[in-house]
N, C-alpha and C. Protein backbone atom coordinates (compact mmCIF):
# COMPACT_ATOMS: atom_id res chain seq x y z
N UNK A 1 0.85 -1.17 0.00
CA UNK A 1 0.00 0.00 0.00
C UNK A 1 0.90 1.24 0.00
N UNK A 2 0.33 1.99 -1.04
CA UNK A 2 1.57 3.46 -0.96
C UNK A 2 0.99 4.58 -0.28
N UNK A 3 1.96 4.92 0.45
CA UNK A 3 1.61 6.26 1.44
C UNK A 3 1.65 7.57 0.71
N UNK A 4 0.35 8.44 0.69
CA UNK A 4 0.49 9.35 -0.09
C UNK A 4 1.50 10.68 0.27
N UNK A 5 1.51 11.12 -0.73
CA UNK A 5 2.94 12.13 -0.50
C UNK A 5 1.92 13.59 -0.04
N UNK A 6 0.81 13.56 0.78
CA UNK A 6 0.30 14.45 1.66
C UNK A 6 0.56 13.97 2.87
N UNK A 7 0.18 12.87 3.18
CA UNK A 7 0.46 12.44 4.66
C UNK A 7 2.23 12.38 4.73
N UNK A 8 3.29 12.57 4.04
CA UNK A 8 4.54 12.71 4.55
C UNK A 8 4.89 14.06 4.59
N UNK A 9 4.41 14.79 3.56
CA UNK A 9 4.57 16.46 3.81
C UNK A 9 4.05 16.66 4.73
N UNK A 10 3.17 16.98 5.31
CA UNK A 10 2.50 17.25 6.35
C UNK A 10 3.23 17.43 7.37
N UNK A 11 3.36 16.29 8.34
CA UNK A 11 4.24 16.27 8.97
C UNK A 11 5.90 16.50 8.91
N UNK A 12 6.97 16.60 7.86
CA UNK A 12 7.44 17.21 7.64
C UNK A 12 7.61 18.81 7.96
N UNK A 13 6.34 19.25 7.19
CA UNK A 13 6.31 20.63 7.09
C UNK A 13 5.97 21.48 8.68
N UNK A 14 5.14 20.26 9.62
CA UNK A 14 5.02 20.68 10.81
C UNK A 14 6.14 20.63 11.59
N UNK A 15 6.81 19.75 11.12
CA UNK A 15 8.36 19.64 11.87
C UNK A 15 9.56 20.79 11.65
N UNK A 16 9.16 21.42 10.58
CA UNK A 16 10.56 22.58 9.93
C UNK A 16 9.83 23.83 10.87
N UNK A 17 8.50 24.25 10.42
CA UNK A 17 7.70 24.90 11.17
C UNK A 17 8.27 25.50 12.43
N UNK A 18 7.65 24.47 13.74
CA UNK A 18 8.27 24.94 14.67
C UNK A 18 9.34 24.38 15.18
N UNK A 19 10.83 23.87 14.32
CA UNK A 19 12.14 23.93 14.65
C UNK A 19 12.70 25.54 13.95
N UNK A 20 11.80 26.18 13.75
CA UNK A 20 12.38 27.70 13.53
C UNK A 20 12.35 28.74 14.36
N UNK A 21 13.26 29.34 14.96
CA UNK A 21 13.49 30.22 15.62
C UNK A 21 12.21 31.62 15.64
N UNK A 22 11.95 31.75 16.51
CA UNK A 22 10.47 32.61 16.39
C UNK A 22 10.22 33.57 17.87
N UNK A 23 9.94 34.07 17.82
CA UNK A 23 9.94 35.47 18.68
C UNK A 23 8.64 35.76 19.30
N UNK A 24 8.34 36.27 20.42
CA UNK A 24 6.90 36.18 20.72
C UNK A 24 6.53 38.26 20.28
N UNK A 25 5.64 38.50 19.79
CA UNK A 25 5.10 39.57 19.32
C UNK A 25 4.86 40.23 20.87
N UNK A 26 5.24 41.32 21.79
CA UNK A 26 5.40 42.47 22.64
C UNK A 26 4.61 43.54 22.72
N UNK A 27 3.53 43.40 22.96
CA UNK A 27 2.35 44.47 22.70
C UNK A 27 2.04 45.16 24.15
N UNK A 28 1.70 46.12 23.84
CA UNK A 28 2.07 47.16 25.73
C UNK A 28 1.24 48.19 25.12
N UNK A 29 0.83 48.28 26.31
CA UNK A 29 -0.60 49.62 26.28
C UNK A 29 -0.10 50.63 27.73
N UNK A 30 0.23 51.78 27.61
CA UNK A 30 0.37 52.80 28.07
C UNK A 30 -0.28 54.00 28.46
N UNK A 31 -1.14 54.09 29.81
CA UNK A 31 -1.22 55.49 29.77
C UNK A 31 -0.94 56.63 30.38
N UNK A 32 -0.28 57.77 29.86
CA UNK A 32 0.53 59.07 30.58
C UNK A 32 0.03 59.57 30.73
N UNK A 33 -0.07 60.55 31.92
CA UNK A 33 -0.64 61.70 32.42
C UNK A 33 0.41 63.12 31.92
N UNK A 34 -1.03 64.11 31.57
CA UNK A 34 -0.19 65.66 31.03
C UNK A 34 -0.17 66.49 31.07
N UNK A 35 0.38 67.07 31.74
CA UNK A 35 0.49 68.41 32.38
C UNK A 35 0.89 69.51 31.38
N UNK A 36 -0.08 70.44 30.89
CA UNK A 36 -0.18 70.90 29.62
C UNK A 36 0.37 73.01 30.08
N UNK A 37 1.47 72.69 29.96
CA UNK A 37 1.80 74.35 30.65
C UNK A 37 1.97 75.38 29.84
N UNK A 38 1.25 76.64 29.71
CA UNK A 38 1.59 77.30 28.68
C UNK A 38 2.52 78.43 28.73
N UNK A 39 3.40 78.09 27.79
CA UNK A 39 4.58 79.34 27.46
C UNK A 39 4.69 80.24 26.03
N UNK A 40 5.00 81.24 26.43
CA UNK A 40 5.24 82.34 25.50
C UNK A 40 4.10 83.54 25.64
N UNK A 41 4.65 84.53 24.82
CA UNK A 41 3.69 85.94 25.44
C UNK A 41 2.38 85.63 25.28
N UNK A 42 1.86 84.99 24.09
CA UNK A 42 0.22 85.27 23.86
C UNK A 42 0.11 84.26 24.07
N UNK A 43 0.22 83.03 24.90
CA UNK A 43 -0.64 82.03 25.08
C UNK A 43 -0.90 82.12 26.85
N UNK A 44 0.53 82.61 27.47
CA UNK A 44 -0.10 82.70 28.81
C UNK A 44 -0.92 83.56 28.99
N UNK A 45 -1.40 84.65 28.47
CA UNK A 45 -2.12 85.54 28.45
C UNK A 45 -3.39 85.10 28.03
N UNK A 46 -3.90 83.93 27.42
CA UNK A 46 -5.23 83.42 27.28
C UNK A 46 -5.24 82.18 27.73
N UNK A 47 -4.20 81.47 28.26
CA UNK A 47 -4.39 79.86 28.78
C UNK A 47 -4.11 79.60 30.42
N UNK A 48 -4.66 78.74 30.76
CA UNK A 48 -4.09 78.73 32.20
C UNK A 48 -3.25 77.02 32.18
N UNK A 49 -2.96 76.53 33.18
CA UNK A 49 -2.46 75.47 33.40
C UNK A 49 -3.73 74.19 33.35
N UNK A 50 -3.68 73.57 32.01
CA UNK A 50 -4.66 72.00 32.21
C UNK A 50 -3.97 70.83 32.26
N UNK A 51 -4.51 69.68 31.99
CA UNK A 51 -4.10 68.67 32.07
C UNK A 51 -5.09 67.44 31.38
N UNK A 52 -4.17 66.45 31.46
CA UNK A 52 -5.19 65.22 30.03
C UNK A 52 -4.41 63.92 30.10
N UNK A 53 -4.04 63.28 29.41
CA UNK A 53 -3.77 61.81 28.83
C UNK A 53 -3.41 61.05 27.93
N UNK A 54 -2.90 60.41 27.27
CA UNK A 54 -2.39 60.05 25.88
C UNK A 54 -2.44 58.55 26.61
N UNK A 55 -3.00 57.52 25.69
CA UNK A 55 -2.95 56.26 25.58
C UNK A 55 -2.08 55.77 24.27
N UNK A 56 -1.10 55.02 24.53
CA UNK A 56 -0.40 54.49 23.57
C UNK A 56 -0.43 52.69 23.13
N UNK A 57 -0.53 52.40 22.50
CA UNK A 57 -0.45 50.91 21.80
C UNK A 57 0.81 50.85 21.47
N UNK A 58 1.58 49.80 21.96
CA UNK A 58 2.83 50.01 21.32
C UNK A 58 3.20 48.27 20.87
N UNK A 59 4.09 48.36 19.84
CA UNK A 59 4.26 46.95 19.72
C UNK A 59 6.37 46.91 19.29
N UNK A 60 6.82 46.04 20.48
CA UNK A 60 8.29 45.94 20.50
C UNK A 60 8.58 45.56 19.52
N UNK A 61 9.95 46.45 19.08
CA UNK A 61 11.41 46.08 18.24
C UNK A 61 12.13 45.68 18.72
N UNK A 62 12.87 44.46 18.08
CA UNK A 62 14.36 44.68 18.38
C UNK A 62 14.57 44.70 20.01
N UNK A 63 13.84 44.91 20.65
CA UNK A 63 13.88 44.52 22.27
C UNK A 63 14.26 46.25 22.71
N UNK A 64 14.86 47.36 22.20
CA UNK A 64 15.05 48.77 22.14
C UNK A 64 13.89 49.52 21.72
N UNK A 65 13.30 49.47 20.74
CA UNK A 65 12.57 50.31 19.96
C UNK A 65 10.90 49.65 20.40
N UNK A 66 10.08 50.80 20.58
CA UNK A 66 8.61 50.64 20.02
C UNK A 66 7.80 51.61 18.74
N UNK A 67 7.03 50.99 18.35
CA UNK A 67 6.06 51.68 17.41
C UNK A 67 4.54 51.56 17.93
N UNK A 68 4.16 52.42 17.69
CA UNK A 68 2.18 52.44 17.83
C UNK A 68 1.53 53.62 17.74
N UNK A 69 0.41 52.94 17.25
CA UNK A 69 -0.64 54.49 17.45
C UNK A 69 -0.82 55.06 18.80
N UNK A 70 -1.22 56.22 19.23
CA UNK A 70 -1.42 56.94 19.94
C UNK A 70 -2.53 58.04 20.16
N UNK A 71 -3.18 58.14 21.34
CA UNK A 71 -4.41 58.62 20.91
C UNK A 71 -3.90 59.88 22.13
N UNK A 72 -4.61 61.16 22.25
CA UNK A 72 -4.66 61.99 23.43
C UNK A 72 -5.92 63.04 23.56
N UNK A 73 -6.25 62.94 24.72
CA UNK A 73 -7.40 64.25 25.25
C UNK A 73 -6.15 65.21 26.11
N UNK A 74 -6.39 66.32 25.97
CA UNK A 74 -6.24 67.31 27.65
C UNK A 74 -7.20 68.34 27.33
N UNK A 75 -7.04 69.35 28.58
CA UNK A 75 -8.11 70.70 28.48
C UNK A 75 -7.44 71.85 29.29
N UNK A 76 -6.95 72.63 28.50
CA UNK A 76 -6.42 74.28 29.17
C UNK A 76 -7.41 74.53 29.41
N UNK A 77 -7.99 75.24 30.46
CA UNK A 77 -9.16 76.58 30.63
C UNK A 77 -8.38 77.84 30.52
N UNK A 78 -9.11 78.71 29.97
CA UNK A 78 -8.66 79.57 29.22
C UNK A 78 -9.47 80.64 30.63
N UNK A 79 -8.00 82.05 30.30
CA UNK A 79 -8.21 82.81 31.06
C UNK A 79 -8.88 83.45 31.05
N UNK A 80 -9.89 83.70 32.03
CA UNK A 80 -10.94 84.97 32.05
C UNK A 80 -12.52 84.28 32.03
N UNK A 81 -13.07 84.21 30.66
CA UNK A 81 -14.59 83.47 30.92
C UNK A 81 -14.39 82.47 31.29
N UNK A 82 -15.59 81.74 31.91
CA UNK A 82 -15.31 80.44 32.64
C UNK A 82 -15.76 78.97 31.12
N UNK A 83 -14.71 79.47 30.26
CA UNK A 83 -14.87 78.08 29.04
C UNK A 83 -13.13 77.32 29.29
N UNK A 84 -13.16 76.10 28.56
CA UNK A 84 -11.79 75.48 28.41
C UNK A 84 -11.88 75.31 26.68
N UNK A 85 -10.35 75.10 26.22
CA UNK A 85 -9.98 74.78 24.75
C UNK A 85 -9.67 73.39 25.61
N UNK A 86 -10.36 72.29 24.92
CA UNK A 86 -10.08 70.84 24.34
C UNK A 86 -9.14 70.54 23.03
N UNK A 87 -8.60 69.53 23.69
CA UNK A 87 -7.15 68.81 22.64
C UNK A 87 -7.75 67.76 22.38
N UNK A 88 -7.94 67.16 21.03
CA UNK A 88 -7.74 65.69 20.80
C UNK A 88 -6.55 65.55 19.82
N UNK A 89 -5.13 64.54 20.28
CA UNK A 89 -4.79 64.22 19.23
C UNK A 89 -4.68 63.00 18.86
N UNK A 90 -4.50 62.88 17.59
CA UNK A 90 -3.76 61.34 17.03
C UNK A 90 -2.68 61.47 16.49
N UNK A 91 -2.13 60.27 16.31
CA UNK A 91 -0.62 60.12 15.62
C UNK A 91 -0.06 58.57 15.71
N UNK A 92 1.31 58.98 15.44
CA UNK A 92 1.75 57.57 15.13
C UNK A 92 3.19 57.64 16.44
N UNK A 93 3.22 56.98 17.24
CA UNK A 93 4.34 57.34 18.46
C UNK A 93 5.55 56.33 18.04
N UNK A 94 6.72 56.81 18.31
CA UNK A 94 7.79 56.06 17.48
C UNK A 94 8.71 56.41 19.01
N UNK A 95 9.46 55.27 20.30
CA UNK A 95 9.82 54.97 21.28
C UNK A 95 11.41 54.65 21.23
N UNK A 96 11.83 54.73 21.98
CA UNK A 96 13.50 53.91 22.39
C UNK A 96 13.33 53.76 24.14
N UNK A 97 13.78 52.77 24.76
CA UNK A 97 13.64 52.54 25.83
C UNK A 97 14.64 51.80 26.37
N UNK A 98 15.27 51.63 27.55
CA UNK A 98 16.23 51.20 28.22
C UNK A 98 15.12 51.05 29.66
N UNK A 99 16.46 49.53 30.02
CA UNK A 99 16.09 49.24 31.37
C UNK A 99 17.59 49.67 31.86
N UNK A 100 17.47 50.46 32.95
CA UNK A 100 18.77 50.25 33.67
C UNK A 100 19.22 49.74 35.21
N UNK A 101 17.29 49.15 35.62
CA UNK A 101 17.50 48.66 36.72
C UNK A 101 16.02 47.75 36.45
N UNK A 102 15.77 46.47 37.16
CA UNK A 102 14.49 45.53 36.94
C UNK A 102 13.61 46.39 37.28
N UNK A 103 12.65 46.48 36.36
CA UNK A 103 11.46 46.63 36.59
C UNK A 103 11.51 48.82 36.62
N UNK A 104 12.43 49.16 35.84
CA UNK A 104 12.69 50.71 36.15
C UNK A 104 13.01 50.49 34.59
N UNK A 105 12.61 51.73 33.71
CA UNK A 105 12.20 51.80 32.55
C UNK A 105 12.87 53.45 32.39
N UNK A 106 14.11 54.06 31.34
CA UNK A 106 13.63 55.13 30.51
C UNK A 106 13.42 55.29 29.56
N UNK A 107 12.59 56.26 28.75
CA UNK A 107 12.19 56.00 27.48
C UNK A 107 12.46 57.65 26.93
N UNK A 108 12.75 57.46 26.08
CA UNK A 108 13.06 58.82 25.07
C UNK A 108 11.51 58.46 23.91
N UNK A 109 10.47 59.61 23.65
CA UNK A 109 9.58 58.90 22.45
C UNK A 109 8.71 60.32 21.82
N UNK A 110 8.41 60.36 20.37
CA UNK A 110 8.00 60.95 19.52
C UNK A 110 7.25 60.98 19.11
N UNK A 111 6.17 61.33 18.86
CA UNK A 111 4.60 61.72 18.24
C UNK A 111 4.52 62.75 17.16
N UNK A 112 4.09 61.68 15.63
CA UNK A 112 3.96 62.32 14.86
C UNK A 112 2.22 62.26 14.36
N UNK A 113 2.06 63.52 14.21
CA UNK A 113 0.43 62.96 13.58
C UNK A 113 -0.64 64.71 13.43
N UNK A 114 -1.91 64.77 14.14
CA UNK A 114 -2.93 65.59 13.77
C UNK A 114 -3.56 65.96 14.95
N UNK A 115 -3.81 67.38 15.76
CA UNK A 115 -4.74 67.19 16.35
C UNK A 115 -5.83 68.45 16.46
N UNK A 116 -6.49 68.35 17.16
CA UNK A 116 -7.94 69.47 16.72
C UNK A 116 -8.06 70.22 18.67
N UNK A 117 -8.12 71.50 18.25
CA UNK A 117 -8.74 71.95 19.15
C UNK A 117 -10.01 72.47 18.94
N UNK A 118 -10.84 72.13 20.08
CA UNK A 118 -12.27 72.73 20.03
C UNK A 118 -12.76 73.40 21.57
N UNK A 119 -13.38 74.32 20.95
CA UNK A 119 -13.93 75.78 22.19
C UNK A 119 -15.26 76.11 21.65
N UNK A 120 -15.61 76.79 22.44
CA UNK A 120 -17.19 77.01 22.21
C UNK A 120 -17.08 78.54 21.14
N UNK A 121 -15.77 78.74 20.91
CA UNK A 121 -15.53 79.88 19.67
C UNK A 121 -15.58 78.92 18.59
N UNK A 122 -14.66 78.46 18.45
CA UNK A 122 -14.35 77.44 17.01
C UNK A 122 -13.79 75.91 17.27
N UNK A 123 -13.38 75.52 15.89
CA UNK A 123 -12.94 74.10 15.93
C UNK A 123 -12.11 73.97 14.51
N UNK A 124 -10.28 73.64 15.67
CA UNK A 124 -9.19 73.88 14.28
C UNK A 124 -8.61 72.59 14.20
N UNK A 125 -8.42 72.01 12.45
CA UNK A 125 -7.80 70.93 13.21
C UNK A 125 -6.69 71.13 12.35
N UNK A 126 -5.26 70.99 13.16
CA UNK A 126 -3.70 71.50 13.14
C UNK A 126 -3.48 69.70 12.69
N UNK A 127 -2.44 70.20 11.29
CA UNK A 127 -1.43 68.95 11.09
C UNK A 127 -0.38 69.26 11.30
């Protein structure tokens, strides 16, 4: 009786499979708190000190590097009437990170992307 040449690939092919070196995929969800301070002549003059959040998705490189989207709210209240300017942004966050002690993390990281402010004057959205 001849053994068909599916039932020897098969197994074969399950055998090369996982004798290959393979990496487990590093996915990390982040969220920062933000202390949103305003500097320069005409913004302290209409902003006060708010604060907000950025959630990040990140997925490991290389065991150094992350990549992910990134989402953020905060809210200045603005000086004088009692309204706030709202932030939403998005983008794409691009990371480098070091451990230099267990479980102690620094990270250097970049946000590129779009975001919109909205007030009960208008609604801009900045690329």
């Amino acid at each position: 009786m001849a053994v068909s040449e599916k039932k020897c690939l098969l197994p074969a092919l399950i055998l090369i499979i996982f004798s290959l070196p393979l990496s487990a995929i590093d996915l990390g969800f982040r969220l920062t708190p933000v202390a949103s301070i305003p500097a320069g002549s005409e913004s302290t003059s209409v902003f006060t000190v708010g604060a907000g959040a950025f959630l990040n998705a990140e997925v490991e490189l290389m065991g150094r590097f992350a990549v992910g989207p990134e989402i953020g709210v905060y809210v200045n209240p603005l000086d004088g009437p009692s309204s706030t300017v709202q932030f939403v942004a998005l983008g794409m966050n691009v990371s480098t990170f070091y451990f230099p002690f267990s479980r102690v993390s620094v990270r250097a990281s970049a946000t590129f992307g779009a975001y919109e402010s909205i007030s009960e004057f208008s609604t801009y959205l900045h690329m």
